[in-house]
C-alpha atoms as a PDB file:
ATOM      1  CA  UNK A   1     -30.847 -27.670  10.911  1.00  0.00           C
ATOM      2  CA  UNK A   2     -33.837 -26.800  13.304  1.00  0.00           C
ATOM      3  CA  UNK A   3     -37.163 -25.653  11.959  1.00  0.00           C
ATOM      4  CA  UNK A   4     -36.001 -21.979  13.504  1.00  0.00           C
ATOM      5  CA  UNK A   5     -33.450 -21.393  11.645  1.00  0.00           C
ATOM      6  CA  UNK A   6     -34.962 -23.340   7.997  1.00  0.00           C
ATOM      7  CA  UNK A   7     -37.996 -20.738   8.562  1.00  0.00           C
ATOM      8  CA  UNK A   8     -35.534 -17.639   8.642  1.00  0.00           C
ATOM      9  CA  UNK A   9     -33.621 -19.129   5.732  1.00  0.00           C
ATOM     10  CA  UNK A  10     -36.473 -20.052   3.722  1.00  0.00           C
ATOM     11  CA  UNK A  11     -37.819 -15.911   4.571  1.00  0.00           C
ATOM     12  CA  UNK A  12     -34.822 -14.747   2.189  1.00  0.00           C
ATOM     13  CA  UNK A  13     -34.862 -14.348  -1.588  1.00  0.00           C
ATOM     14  CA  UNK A  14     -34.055 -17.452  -2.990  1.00  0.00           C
ATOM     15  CA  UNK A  15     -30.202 -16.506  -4.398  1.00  0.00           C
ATOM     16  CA  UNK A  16     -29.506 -15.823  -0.858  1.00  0.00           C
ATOM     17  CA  UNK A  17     -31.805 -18.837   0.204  1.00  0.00           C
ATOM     18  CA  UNK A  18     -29.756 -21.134  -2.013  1.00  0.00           C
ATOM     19  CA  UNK A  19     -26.421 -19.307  -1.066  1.00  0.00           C
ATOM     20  CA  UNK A  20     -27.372 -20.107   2.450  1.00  0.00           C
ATOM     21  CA  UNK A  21     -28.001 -23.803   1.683  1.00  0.00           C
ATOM     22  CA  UNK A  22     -25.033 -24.528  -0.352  1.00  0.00           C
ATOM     23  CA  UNK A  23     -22.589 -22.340   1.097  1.00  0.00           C
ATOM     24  CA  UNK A  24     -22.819 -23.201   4.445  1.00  0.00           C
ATOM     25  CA  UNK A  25     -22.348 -25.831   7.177  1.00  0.00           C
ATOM     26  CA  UNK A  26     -23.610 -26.139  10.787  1.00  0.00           C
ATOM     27  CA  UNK A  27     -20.857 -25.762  13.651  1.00  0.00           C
ATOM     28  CA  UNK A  28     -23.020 -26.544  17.307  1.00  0.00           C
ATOM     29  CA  UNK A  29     -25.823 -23.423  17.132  1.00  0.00           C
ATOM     30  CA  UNK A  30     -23.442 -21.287  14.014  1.00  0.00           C
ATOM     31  CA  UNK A  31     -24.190 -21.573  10.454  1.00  0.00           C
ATOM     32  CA  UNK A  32     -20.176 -21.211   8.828  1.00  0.00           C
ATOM     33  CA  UNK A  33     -19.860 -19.776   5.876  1.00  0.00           C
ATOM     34  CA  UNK A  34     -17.511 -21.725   3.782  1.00  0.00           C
ATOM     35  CA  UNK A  35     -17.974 -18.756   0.475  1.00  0.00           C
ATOM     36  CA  UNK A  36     -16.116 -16.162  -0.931  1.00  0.00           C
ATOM     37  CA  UNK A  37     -14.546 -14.064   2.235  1.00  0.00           C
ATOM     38  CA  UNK A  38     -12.325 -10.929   2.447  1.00  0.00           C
ATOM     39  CA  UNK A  39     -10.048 -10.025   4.943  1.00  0.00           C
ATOM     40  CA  UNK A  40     -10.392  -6.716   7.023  1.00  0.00           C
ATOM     41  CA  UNK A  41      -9.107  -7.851  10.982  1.00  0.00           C
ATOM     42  CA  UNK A  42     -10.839 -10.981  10.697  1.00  0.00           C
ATOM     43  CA  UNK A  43     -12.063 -13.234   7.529  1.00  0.00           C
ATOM     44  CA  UNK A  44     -15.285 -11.175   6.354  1.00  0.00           C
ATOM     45  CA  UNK A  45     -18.298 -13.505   4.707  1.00  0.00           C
ATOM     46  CA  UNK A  46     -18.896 -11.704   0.986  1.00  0.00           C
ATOM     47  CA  UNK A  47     -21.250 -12.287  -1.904  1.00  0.00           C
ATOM     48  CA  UNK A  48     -22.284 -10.799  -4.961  1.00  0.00           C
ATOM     49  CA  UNK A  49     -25.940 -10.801  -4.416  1.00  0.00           C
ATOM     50  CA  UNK A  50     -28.129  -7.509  -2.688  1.00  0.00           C
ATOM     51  CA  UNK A  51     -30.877  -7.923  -0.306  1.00  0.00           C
ATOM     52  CA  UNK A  52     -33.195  -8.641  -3.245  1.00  0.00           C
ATOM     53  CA  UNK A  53     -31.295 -11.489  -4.501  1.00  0.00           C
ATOM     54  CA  UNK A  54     -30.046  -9.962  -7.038  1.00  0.00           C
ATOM     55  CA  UNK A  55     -26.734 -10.497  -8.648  1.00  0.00           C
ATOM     56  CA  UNK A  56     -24.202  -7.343  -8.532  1.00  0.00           C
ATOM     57  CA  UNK A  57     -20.595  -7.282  -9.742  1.00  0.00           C
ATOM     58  CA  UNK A  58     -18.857  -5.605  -6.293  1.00  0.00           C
ATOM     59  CA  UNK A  59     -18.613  -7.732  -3.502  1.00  0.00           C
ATOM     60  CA  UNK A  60     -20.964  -7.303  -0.871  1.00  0.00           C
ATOM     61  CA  UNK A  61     -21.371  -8.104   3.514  1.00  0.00           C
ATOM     62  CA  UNK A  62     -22.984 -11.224   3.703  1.00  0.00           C
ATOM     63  CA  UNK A  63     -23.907 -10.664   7.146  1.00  0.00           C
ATOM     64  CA  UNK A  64     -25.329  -7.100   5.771  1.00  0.00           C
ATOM     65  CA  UNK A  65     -27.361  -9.083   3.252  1.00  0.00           C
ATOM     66  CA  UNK A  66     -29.210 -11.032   5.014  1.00  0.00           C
ATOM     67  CA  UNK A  67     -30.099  -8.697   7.524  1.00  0.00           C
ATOM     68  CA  UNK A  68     -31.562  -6.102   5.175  1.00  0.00           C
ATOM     69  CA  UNK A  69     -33.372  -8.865   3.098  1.00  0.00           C
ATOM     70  CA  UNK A  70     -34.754  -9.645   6.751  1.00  0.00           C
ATOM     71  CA  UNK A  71     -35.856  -6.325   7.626  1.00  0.00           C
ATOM     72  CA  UNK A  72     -36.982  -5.283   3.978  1.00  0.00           C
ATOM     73  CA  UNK A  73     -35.069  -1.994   4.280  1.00  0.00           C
ATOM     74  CA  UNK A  74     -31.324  -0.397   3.782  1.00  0.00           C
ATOM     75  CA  UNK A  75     -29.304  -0.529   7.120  1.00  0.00           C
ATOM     76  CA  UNK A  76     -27.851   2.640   6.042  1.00  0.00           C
ATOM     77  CA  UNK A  77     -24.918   3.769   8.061  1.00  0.00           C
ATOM     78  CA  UNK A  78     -25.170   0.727  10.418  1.00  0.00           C
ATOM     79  CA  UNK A  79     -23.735  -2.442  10.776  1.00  0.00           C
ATOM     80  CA  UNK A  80     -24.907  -6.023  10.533  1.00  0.00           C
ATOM     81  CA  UNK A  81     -22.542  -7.866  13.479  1.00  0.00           C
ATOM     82  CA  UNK A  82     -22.964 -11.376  14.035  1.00  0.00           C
ATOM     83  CA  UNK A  83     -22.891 -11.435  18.396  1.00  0.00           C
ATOM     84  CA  UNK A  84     -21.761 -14.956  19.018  1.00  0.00           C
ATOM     85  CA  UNK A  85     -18.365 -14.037  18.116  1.00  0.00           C
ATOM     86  CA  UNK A  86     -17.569 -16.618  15.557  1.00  0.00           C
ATOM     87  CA  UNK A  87     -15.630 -14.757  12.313  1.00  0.00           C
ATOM     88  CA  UNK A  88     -17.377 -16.572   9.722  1.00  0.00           C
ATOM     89  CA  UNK A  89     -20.788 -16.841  11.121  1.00  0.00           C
ATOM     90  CA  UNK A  90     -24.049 -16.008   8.955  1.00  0.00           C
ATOM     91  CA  UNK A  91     -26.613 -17.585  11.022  1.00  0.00           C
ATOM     92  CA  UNK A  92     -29.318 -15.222  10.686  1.00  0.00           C
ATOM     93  CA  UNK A  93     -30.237 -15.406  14.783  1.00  0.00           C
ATOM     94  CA  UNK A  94     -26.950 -14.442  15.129  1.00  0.00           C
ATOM     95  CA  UNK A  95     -26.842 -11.281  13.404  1.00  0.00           C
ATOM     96  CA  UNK A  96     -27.629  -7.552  15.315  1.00  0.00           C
ATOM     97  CA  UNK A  97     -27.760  -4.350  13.737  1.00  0.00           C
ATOM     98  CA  UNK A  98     -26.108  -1.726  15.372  1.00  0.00           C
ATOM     99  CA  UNK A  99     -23.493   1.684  14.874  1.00  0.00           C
ATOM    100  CA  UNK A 100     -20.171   1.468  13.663  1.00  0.00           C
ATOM    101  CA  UNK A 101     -19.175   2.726  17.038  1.00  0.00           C
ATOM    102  CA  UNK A 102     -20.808   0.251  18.979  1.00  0.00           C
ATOM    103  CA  UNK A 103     -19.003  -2.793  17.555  1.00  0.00           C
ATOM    104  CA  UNK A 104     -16.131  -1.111  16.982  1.00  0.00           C
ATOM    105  CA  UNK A 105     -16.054  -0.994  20.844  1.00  0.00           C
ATOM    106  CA  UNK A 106     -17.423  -4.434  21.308  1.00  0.00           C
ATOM    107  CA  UNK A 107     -14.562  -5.963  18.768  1.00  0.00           C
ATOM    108  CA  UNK A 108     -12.054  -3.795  21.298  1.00  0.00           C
ATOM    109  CA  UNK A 109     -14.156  -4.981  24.456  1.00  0.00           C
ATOM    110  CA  UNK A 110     -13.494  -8.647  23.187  1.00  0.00           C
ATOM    111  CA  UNK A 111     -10.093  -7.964  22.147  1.00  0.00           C
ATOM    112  CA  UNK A 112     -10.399  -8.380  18.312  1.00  0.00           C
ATOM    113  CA  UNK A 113      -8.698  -4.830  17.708  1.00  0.00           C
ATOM    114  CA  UNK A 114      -6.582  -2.515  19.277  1.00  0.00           C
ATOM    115  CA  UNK A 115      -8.157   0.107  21.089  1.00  0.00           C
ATOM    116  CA  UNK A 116      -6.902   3.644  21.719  1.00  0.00           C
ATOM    117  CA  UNK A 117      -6.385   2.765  25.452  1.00  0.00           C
ATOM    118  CA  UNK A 118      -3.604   0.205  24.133  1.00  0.00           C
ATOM    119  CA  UNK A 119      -1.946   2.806  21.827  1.00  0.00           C
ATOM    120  CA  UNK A 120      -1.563   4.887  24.078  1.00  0.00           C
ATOM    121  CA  UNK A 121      -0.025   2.553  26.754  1.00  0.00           C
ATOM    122  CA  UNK A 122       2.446   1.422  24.030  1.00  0.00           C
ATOM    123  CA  UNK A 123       3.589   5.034  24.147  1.00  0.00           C
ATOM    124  CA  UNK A 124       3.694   5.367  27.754  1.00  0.00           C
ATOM    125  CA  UNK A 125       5.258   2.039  27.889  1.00  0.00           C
ATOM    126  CA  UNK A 126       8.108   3.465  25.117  1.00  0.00           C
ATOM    127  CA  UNK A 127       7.134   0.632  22.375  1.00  0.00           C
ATOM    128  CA  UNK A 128       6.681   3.143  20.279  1.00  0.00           C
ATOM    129  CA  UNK A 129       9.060   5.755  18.471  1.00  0.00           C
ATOM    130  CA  UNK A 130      11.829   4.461  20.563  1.00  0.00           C
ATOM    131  CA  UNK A 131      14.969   7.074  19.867  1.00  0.00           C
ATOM    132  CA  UNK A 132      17.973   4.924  19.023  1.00  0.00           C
ATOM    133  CA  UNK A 133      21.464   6.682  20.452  1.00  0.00           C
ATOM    134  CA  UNK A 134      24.348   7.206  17.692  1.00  0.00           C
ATOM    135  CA  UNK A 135      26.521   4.217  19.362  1.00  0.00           C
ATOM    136  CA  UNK A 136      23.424   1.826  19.035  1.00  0.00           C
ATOM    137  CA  UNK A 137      23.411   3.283  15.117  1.00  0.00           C
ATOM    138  CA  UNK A 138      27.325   2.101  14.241  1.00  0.00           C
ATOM    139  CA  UNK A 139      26.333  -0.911  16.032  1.00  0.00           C
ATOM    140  CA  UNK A 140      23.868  -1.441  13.720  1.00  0.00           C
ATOM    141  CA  UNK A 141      25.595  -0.635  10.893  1.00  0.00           C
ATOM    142  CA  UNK A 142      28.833  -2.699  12.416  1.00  0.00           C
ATOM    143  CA  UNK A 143      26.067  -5.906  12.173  1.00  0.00           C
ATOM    144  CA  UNK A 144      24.696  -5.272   9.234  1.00  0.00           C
ATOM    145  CA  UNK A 145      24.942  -8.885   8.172  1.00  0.00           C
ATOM    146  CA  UNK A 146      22.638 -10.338  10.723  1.00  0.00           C
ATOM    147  CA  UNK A 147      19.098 -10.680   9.649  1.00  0.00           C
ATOM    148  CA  UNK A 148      16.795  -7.007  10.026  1.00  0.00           C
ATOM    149  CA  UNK A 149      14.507  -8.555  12.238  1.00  0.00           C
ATOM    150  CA  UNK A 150      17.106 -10.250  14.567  1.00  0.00           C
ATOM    151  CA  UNK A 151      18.533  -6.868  14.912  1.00  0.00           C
ATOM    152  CA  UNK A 152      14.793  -4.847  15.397  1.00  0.00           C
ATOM    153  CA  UNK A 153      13.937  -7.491  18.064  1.00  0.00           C
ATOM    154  CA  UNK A 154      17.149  -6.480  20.074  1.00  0.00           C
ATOM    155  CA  UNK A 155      17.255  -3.155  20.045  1.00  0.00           C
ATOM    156  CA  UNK A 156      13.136  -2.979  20.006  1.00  0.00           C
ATOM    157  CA  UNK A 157      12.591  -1.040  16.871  1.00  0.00           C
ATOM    158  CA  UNK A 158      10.661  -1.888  14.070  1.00  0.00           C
ATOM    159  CA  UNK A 159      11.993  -3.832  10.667  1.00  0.00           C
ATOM    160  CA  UNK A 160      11.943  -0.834   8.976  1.00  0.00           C
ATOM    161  CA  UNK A 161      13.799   1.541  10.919  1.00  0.00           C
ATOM    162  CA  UNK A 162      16.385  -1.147  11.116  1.00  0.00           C
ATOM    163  CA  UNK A 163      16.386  -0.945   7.234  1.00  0.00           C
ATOM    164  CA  UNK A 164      16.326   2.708   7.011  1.00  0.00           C
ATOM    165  CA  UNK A 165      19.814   2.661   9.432  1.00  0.00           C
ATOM    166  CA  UNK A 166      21.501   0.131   6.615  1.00  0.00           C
ATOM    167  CA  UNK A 167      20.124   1.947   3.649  1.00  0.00           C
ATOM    168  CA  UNK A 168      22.117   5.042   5.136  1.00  0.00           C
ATOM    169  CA  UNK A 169      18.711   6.260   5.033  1.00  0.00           C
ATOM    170  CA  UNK A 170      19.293   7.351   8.758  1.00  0.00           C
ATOM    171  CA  UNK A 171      22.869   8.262  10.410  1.00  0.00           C
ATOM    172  CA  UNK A 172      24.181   8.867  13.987  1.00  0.00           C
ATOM    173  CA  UNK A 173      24.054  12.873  14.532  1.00  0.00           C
ATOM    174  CA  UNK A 174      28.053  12.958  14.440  1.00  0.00           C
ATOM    175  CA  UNK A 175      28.031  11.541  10.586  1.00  0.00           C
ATOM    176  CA  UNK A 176      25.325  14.066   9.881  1.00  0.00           C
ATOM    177  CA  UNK A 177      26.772  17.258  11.357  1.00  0.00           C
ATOM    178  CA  UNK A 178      30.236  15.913   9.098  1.00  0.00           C
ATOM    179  CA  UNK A 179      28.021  16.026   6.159  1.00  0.00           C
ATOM    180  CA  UNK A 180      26.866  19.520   6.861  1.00  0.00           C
ATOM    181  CA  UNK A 181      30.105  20.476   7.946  1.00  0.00           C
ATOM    182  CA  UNK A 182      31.786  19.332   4.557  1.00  0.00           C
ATOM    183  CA  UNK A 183      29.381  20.728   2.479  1.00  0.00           C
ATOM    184  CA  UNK A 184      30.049  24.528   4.067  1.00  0.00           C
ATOM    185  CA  UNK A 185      33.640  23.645   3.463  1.00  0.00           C
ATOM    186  CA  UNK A 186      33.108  22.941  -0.135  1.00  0.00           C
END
């Protein structure tokens, strides 16, 4: 570890300090946290310490952490993102403060999430909310012994719908309109 980085990890409370010690291990220029993580899109680095050092029962941002015990104050409704792009990153060089929005759109920018540009070209591209016809329906229902996902692949629905169409959840229009039709007779 260079003297850079001990002097902003000996600057923190000493939970965190130690946490950072321990907890840690050097990857090139990244410090990786090898703690407690959650999942959100990525693996998140948690810990159950505030910018103070000291101990709470919920779960806390590392990354959050360590930035407000380096600035002495809240973050409030920002962000702590770490910019070298590294999930489990903590190095405290690494880590920017800025709006939800912004890395929201620098996760999209990099490709981490889906943006609303690539929802909305699965729609144009018919990916989604595909309409199945009633003959691809008794098909379905014909192969109902082949695995769900073979058949959702094929026919480029999701899993569920295919399950919905063998629970008799869903029907072709013709076996609908002979349920309505037989219970006007009845």
């Amino acid at each position: 570890m260079d003297r850079k980085t001990k002097a902003l990890i000996d600057g923190l409370p000493p939970a965190l300090r130690n946490l950072m010690l321990t907890r840690t291990e050097e990857e090139g220029e990244c410090l990786i946290w090898t703690g407690m993580t959650c999942v959100a899109f990525t693996r998140v680095p948690r810990c159950h310490y505030d910018s103070t050092g000291t101990p709470t029962k919920a779960s806390r941002s590392l990354r959050r952490t360590i930035v407000e015990a380096m600035e002495g104050k809240p973050l409030g409704k920002r962000v702590a993102s770490c910019m070298c792009g590294t999930p489990l990153c903590v190095h405290p060089a690494h880590l920017s403060v800025m709006t939800r929005k912004a890395a929201m759109q620098r996760a999209s920018a990099a490709g981490k999430i889906k943006g609303a540009a690539t929802t909305a070209r699965n729609r144009l591209s018919g990916l989604r909310r595909r309409k199945l016809t009633d003959d691809q329906i008794r098909e379905i229902l014909a192969r109902s012994e082949e695995s769900q996902l073979r058949l959702a692949l094929e026919f480029g629905v999701s899993r569920a719908t295919i399950g919905s169409i063998l629970h008799r959840k869903r029907r072709a229009s013709d076996d609908i309109w002979s349920a309505v039709f037989m219970r006007l007779a009845a």
